[in-house]
Protein backbone atom coordinates (compact mmCIF):
# COMPACT_ATOMS: atom_id res chain seq x y z
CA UNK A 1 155.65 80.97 235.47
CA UNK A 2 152.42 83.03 235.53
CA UNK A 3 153.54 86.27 237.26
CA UNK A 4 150.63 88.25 239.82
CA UNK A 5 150.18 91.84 238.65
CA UNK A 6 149.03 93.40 241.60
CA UNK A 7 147.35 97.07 239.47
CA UNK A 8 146.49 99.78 242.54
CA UNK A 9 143.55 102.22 241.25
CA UNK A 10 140.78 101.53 238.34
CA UNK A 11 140.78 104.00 236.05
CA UNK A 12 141.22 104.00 232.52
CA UNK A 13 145.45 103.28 232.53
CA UNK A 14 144.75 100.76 234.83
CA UNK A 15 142.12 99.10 232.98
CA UNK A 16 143.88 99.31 230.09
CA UNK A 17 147.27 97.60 231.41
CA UNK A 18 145.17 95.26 233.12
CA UNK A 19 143.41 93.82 229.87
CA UNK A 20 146.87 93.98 227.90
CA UNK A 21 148.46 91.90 230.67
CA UNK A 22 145.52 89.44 230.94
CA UNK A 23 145.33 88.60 227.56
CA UNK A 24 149.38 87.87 227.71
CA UNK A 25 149.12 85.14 230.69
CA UNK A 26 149.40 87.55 234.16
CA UNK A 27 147.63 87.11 236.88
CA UNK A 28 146.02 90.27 237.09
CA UNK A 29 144.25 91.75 240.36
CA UNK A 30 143.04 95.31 240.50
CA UNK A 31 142.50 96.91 243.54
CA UNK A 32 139.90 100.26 244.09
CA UNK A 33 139.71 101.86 247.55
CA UNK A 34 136.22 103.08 246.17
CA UNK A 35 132.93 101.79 246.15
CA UNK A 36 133.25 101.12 242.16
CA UNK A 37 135.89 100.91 239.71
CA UNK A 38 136.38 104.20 237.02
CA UNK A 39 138.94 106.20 239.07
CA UNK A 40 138.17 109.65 238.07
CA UNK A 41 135.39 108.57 235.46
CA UNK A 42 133.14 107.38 238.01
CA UNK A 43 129.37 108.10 237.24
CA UNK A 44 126.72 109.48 240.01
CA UNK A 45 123.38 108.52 239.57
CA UNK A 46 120.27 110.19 241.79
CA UNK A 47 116.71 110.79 241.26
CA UNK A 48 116.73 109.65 238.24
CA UNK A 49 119.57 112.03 236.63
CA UNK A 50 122.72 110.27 235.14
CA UNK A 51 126.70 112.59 235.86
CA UNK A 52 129.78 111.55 234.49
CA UNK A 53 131.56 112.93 237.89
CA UNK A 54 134.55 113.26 235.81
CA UNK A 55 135.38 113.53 231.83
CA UNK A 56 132.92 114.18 229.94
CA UNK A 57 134.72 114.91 226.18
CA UNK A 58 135.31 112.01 224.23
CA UNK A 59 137.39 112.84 221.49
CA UNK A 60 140.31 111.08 219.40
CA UNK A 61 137.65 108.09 218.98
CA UNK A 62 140.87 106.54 216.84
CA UNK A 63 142.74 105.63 220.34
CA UNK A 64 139.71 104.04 221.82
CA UNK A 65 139.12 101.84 218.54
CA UNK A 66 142.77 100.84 218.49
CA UNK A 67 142.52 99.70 221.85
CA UNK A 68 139.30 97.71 221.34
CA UNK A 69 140.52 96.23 217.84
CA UNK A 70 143.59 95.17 220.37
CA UNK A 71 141.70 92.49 221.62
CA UNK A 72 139.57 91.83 218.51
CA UNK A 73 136.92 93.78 219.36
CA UNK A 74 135.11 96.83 218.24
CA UNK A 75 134.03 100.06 220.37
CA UNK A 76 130.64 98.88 219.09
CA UNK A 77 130.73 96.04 220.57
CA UNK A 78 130.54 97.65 224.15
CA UNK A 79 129.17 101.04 223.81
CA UNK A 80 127.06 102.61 221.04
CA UNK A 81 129.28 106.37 219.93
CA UNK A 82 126.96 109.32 218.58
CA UNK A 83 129.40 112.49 217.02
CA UNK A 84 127.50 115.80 218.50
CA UNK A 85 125.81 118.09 216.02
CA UNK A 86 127.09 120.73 217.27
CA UNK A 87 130.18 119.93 218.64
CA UNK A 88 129.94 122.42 221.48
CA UNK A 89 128.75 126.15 221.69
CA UNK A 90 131.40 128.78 223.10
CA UNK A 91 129.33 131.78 224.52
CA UNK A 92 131.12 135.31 224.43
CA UNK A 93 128.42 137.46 226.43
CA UNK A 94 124.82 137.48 225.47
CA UNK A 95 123.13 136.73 222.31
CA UNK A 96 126.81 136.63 221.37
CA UNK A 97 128.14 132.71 220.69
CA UNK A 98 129.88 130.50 218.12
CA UNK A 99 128.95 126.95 217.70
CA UNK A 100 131.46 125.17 216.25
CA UNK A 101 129.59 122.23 214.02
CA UNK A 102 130.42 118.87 213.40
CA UNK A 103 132.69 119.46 209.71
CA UNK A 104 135.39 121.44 209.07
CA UNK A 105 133.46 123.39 206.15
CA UNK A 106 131.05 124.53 208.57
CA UNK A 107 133.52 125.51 210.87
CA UNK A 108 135.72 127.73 208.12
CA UNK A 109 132.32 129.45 207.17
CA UNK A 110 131.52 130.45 211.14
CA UNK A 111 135.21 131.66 211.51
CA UNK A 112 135.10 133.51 207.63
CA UNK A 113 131.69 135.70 209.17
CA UNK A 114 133.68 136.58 212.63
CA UNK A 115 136.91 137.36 210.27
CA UNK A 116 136.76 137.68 206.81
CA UNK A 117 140.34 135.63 205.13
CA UNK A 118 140.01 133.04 208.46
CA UNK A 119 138.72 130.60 206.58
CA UNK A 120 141.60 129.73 204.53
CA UNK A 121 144.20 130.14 207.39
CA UNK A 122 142.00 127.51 209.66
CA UNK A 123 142.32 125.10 206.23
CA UNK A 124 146.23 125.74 206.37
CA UNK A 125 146.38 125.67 210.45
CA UNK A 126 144.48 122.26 210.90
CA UNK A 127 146.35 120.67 208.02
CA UNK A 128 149.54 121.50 209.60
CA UNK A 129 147.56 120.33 213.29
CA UNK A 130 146.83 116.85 211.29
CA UNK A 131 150.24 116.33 210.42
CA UNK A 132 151.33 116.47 213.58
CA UNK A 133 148.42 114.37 214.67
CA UNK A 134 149.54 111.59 212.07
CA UNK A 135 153.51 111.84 213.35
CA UNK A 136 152.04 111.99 217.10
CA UNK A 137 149.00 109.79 218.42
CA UNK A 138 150.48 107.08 215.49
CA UNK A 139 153.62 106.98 216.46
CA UNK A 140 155.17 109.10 219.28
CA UNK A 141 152.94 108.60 222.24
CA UNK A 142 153.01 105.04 221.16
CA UNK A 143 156.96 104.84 223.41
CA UNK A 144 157.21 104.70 226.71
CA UNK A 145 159.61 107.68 228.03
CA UNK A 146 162.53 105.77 228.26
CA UNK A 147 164.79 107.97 225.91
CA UNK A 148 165.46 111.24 224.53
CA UNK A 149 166.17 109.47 221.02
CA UNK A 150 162.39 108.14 221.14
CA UNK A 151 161.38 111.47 219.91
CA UNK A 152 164.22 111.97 216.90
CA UNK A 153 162.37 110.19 213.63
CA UNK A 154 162.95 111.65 209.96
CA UNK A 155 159.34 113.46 210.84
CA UNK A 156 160.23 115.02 213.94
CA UNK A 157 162.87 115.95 212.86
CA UNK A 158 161.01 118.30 210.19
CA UNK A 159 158.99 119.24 212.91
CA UNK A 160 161.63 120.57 215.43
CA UNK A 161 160.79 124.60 215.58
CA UNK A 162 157.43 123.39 216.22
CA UNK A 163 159.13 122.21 219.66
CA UNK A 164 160.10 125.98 220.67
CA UNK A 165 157.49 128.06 219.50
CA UNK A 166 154.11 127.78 221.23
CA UNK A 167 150.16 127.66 220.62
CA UNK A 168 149.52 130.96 221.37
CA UNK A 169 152.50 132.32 219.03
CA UNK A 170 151.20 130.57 216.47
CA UNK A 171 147.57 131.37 216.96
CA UNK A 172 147.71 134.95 217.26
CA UNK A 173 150.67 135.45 214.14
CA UNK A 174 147.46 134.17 211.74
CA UNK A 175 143.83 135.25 213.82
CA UNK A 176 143.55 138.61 214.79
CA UNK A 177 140.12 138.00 215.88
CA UNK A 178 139.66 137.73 220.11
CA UNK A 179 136.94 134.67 219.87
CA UNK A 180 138.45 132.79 217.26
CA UNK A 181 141.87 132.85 219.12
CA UNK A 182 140.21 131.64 221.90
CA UNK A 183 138.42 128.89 220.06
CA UNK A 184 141.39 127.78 218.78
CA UNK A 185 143.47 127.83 221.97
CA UNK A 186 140.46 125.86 223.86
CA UNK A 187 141.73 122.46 222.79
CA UNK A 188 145.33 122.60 224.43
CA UNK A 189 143.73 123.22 228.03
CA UNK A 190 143.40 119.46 227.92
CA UNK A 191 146.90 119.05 228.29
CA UNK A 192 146.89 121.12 231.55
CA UNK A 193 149.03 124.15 230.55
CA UNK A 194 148.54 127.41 229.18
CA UNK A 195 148.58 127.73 225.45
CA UNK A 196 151.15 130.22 226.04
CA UNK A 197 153.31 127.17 227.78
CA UNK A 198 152.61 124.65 225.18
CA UNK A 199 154.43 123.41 222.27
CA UNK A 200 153.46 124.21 218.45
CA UNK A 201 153.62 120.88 218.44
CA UNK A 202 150.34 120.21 220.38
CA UNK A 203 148.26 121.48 217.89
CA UNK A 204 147.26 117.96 216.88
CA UNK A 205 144.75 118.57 219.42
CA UNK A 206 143.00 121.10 217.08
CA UNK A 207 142.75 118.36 214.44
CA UNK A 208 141.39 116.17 217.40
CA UNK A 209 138.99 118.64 217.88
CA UNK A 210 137.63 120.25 214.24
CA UNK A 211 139.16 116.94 212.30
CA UNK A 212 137.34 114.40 214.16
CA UNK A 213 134.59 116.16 215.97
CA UNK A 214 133.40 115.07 219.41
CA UNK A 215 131.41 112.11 220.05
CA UNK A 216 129.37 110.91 222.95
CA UNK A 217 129.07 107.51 224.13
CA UNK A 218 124.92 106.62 224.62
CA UNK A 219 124.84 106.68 228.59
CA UNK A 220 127.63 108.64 229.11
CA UNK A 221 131.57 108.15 229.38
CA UNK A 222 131.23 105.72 231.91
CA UNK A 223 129.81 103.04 229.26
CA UNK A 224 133.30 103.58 228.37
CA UNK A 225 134.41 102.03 232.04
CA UNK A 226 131.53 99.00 231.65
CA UNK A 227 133.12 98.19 228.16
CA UNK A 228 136.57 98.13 229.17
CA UNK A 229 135.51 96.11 232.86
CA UNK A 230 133.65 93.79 230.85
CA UNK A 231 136.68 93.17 228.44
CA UNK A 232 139.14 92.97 231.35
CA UNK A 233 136.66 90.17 233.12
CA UNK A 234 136.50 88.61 229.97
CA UNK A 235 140.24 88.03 229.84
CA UNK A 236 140.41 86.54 233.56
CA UNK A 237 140.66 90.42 235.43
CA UNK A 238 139.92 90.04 238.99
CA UNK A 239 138.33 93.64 240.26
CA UNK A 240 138.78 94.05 244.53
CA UNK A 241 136.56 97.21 245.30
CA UNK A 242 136.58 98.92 248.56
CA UNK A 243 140.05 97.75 248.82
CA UNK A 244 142.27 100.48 249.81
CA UNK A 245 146.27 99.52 249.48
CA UNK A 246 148.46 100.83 252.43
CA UNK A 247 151.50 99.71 251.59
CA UNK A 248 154.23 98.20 249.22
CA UNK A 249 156.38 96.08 250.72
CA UNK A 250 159.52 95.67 249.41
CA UNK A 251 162.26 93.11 250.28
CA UNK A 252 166.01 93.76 249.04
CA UNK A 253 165.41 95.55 246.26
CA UNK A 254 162.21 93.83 244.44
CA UNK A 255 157.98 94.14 245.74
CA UNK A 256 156.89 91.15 247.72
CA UNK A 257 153.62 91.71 248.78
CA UNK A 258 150.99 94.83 249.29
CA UNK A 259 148.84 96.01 252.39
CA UNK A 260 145.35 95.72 251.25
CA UNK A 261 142.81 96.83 254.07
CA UNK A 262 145.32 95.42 256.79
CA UNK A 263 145.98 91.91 255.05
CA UNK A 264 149.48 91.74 253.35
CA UNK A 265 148.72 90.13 249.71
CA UNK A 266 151.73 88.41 248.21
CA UNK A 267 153.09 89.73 244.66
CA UNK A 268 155.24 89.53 241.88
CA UNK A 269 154.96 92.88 240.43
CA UNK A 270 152.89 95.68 241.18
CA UNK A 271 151.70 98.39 238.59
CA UNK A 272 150.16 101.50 240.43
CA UNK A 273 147.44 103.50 238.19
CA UNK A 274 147.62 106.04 241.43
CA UNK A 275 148.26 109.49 241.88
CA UNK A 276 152.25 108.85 240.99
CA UNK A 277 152.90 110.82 244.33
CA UNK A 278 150.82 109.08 246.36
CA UNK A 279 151.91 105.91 245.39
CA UNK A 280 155.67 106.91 245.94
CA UNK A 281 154.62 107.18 249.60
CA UNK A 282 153.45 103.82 249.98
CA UNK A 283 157.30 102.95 249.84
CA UNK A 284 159.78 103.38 252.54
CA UNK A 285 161.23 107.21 251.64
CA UNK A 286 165.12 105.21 250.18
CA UNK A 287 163.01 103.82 247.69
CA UNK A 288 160.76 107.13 246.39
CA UNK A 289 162.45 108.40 243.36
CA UNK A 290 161.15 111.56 243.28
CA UNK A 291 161.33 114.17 246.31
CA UNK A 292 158.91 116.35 247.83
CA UNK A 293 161.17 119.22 246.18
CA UNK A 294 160.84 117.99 242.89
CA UNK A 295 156.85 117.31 242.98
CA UNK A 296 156.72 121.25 244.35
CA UNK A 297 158.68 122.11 241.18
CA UNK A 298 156.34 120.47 238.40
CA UNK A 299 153.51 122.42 237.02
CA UNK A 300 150.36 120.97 237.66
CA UNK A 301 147.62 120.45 235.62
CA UNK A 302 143.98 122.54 237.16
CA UNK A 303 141.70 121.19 239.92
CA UNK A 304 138.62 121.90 239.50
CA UNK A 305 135.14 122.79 241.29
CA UNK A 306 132.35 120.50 239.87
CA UNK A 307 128.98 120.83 240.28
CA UNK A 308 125.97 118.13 239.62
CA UNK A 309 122.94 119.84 239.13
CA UNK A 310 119.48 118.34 238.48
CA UNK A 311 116.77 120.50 236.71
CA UNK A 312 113.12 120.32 236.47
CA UNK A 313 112.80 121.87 233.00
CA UNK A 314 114.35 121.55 229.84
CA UNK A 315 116.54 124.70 229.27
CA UNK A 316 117.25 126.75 226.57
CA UNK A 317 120.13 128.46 224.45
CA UNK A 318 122.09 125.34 225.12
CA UNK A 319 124.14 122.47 223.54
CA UNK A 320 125.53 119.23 224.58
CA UNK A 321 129.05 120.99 225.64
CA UNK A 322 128.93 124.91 226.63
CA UNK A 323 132.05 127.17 226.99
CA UNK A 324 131.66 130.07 228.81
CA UNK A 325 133.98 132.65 227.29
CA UNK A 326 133.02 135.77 228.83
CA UNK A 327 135.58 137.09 231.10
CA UNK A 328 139.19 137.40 230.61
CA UNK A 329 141.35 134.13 229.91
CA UNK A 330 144.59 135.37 230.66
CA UNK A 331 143.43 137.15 234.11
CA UNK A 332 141.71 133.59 235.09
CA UNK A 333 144.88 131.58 233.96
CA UNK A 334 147.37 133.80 235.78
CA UNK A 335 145.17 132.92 238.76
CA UNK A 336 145.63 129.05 238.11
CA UNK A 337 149.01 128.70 237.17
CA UNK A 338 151.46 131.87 238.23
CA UNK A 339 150.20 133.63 241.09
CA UNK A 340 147.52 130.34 242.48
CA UNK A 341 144.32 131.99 243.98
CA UNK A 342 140.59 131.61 243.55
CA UNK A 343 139.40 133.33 240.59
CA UNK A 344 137.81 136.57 240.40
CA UNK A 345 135.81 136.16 237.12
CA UNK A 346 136.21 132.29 235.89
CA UNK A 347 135.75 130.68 232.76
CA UNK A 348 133.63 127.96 233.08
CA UNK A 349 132.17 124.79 231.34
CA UNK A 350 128.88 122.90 231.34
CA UNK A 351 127.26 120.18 229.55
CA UNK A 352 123.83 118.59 229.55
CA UNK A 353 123.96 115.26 228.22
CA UNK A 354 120.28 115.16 228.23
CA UNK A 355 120.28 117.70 225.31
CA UNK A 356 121.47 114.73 223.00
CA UNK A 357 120.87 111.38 225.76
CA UNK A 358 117.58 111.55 226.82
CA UNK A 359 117.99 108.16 229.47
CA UNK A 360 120.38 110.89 231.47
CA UNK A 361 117.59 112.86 232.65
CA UNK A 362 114.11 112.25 233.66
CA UNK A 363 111.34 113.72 230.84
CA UNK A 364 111.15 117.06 230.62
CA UNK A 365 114.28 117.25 232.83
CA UNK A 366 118.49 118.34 232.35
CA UNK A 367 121.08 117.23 233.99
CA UNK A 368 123.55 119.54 234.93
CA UNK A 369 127.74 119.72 234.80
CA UNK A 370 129.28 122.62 235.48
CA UNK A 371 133.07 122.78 235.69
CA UNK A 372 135.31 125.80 236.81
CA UNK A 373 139.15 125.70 236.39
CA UNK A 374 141.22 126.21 239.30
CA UNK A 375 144.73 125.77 240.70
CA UNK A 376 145.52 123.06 242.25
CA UNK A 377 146.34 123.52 246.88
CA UNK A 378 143.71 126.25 246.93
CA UNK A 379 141.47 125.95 250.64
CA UNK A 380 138.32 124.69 249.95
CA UNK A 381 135.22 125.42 252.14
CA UNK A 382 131.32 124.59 251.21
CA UNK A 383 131.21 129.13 251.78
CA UNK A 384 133.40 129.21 248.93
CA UNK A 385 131.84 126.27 246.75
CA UNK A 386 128.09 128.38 246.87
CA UNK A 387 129.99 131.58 246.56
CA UNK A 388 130.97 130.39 243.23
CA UNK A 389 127.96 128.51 242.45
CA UNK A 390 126.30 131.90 242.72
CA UNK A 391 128.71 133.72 240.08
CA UNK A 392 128.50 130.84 237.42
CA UNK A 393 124.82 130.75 237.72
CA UNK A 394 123.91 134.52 237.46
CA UNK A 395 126.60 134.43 234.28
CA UNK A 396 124.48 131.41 232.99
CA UNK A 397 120.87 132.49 233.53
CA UNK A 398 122.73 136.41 231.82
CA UNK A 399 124.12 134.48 228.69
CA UNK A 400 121.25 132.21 228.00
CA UNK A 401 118.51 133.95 228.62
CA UNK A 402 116.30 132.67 231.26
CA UNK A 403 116.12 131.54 234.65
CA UNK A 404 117.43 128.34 235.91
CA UNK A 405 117.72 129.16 239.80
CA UNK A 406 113.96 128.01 240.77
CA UNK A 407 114.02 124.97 238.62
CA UNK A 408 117.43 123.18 240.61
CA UNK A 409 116.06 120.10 241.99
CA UNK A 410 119.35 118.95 243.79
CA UNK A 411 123.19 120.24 243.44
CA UNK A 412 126.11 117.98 244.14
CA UNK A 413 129.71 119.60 244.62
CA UNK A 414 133.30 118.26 244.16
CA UNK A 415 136.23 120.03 244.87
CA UNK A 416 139.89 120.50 245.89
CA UNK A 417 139.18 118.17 249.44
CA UNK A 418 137.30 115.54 247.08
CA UNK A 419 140.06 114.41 244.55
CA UNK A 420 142.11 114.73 247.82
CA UNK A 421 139.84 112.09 249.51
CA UNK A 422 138.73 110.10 246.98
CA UNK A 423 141.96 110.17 244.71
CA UNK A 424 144.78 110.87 246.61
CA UNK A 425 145.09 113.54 244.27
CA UNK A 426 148.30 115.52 244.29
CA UNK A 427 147.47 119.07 245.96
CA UNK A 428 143.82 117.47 244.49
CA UNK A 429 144.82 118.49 240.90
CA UNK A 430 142.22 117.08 238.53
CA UNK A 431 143.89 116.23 235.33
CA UNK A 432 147.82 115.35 236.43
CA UNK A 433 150.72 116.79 235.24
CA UNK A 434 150.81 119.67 232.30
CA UNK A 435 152.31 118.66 228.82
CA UNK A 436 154.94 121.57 229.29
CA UNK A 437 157.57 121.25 226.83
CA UNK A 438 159.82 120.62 230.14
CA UNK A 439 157.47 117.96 231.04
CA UNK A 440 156.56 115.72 227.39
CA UNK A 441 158.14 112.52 226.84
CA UNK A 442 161.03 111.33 228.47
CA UNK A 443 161.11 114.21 230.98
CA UNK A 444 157.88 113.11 232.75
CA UNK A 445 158.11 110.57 235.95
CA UNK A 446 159.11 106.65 234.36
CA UNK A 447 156.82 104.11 234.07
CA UNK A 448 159.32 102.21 236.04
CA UNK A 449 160.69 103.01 238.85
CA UNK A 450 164.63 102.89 238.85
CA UNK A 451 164.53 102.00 242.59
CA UNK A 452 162.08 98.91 243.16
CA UNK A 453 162.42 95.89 240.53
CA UNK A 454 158.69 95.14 239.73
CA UNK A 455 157.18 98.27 240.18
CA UNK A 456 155.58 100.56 237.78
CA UNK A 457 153.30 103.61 237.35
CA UNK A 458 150.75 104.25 234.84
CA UNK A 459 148.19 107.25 234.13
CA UNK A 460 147.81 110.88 233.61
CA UNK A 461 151.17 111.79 235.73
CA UNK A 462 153.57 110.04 233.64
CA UNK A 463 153.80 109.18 229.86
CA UNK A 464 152.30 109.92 227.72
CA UNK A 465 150.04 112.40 229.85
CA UNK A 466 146.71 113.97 231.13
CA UNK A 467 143.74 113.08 229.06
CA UNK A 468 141.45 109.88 228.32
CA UNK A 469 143.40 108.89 225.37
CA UNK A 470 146.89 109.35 226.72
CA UNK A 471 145.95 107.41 230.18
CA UNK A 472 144.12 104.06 227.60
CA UNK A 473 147.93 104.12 225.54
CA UNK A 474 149.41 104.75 229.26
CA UNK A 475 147.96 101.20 230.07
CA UNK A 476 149.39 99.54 226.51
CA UNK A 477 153.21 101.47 227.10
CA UNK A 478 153.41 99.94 230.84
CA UNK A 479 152.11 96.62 230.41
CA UNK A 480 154.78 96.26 226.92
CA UNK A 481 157.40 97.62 229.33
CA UNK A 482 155.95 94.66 232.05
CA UNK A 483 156.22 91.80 229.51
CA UNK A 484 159.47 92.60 228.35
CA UNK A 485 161.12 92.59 231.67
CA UNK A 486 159.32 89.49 232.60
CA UNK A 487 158.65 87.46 229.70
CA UNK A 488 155.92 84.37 229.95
């Protein structure tokens, strides 16, 4: 029998389960209430300028091979990967910056001439942060959240205080130094949490980031999207856009069918790549198996205010990826995750693409992505988007050096209301769930739900978590999980 996978959402989990389940014999329909498919990696294109709208790092290029190779392909073969050189610049206040290069013995000299004796304790830190890299991307968030046992292995269990301290602990007991601590507690704000919340553990994502240095796909991330759509057509995927699901219909206790745009579609299993919350509403309330209590509970991962800027000029003092480190971090994370309110000094990030991606920009031109943390719920009003347009870009034109303001061609926002609208975002949170040590592994919401027979979830809200990687081995976990409850 040649079961219909009905997958709700496009993004890179769903893409991912959809080729997997392809290539195995399903009958695989993917359905995208947007214009085009990407999900949170969609791209915006005017006047010439090229935006990813949504990630815009592409590290851990080892995941996105091992998917490719998967299906006997090559990354290569769809998109064309350039590692940046720099990897990004971190800017403290002005004419005061690190850029972190694209080796780890140019990295240990930049830390040895902020703090003399660093360089040997970064050696001894990322070793440690590649170990846990080897026991964790090739193994661990390889299983699918089923059991607590899934995380007990000879190497974990070597590994176990590593569970209970945290980042920060660990950080600060070797760097004394305020801008190398920072630096090295950047990385784990991809897993949505506070280095002061995250496991030891997590530090893989240090070797992620000085081990295998950050790479751009030519064209941006969404090449990324075109590779993986062109594999999944390849394979026999069938892509609905504009296609917004209203329902899951459920008879006895197993999906029969799916409100698409008014029209019930008949199914055997469906597999949403959705918000997890949002999906869970598309069900009769008996059959959600998670309450509105126990969403309100979980700590979110940030939303995030997003601007698209185009310039007229090429600009200066900048790199591919810019961190703007010049405020306090522990004032602007209090204000995200324990007392939620707009922030009075963010951080912020921007990259130009153009700097290193010419086609992303017209000549002489740089596109613009500026990013600013923020908890997820906040009100969002266009006042408050320029308010804060206004304090990123008088700290921009401050710490680089010139002025920007008369050269903006066009600015774009997204916010809070957007990954609301256009997501059915969770309180419009921008990157899922954190990777609390009260939320890793088994303890995040199941790929399966334990109410519905043939339904499943996939993406940045359950296993293995937020991130690009995470959501592409999302995709594999479900659709092994899929096969082996209804074999071909």
């Amino acid at each position: 029998m040649k079961y219909r996978v009905s997958i709700i959402g496009s993004g890179f989990a769903s893409l991912a389960a959809a080729c997997y389940l392809s290539k195995d014999g399903y009958k695989v329909t993917v359905f995208e209430k947007n214009d085009t498919i990407g999900g949170r990696a969609r791209q915006l294109k005017k006047d010439g300028f090229t935006f990813d709208m949504g990630p815009s790092w592409y590290w851990m290029p080892d995941v996105f091979e091992r998917f490719f190779n998967d299906f006997g392909h090559s990354t290569k073969d769809y998109y064309r990967l350039d590692k940046l050189k720099p990897a990004y610049k971190v800017l403290f206040g002005p004419n005061e910056s690190i850029t972190i290069e694209d080796t780890l013995e140019k990295i240990k000299k930049a830390f040895e001439q902020e703090e003399p004796g660093s360089a040997v304790k970064l050696q001894k830190f990322i070793d440690n942060a590649q170990s846990n890299y080897d026991i964790a991307i090739k193994d661990l968030v390889y299983r699918p959240g089923i059991s607590p046992l899934e995380l007990v292995t000879p190497a974990t269990i070597k590994k176990i205080g590593q569970f209970f301290s945290t980042i920060s602990r660990d950080v600060r007991k070797e760097f004394s130094n305020k801008k190398l601590i920072q630096i090295l507690e950047f990385p784990v704000l991809f897993l949505g949490a506070k280095p002061s919340d995250t496991p030891s553990f997590y530090s893989f994502m240090n070797y992620a980031d000085f081990g295998l240095g950050t790479w751009h796909p030519i064209g941006g991330m969404y090449k990324v999207i075109e590779g993986m759509e062109a594999l999944a057509l390849s394979l026999g995927v069938e892509f609905k856009t504009k296609a917004t699901v209203s329902g899951i219909n459920v008879t006895g206790q197993a999906v029969t069918s799916i409100n698409v745009n008014d029209r019930e579609i008949e199914t055997d299993i469906v597999l949403s790549g959705a918000d997890y919350h949002h999906s869970e509403t598309l069900l009769e309330p008996r059959l959600r198996q998670y309450s509105p209590e126990y969403w309100e509970k979980k700590t979110f991962a940030p939303s995030s205010l997003l601007f698209y800027v185009g310039f007229n000029k090429k600009l200066a003092n900048i790199e591919h990826h810019n961190l703007f480190f010049d405020v306090d971090f522990e004032a602007h994370a209090k204000e995200i995750y324990d007392e939620p309110a707009w922030p009075k000094e963010p951080l912020f990030y921007a990259n130009f693409t153009s700097v290193t991606d010419e086609g992303t920009a017209p000549e002489n031109c740089e596109n613009g992505f500026f990013l600013i943390p923020i908890a997820p719920g906040l009100k969002d009003t266009e006042e408050l988007r320029e308010a804060y347009f206004e304090k990123i870009m008088t700290r921009f034109e401050k710490l680089t050096g010139q002025e920007v303001r008369s050269s903006i061609l066009f600015k774009e926002s997204f916010c809070v209301k957007d990954f609301i609208k256009d997501y059915n975002s969770y309180k419009g949170n921008a990157y899922g769930m954190a990777n609390t040590l009260l939320q890793t592994a088994f303890l995040r919401p199941k790929l399966r739900s334990s109410k519905v027979k043939g339904l499943f979830f996939t993406g940045q809200l359950t296993v293995p978590g937020p991130g690009v990687p995470p959501s592409l081995i999302s995709g594999k976990l479900v659709a092994g999980l899929i096969q082996k409850e209804y074999s071909i």
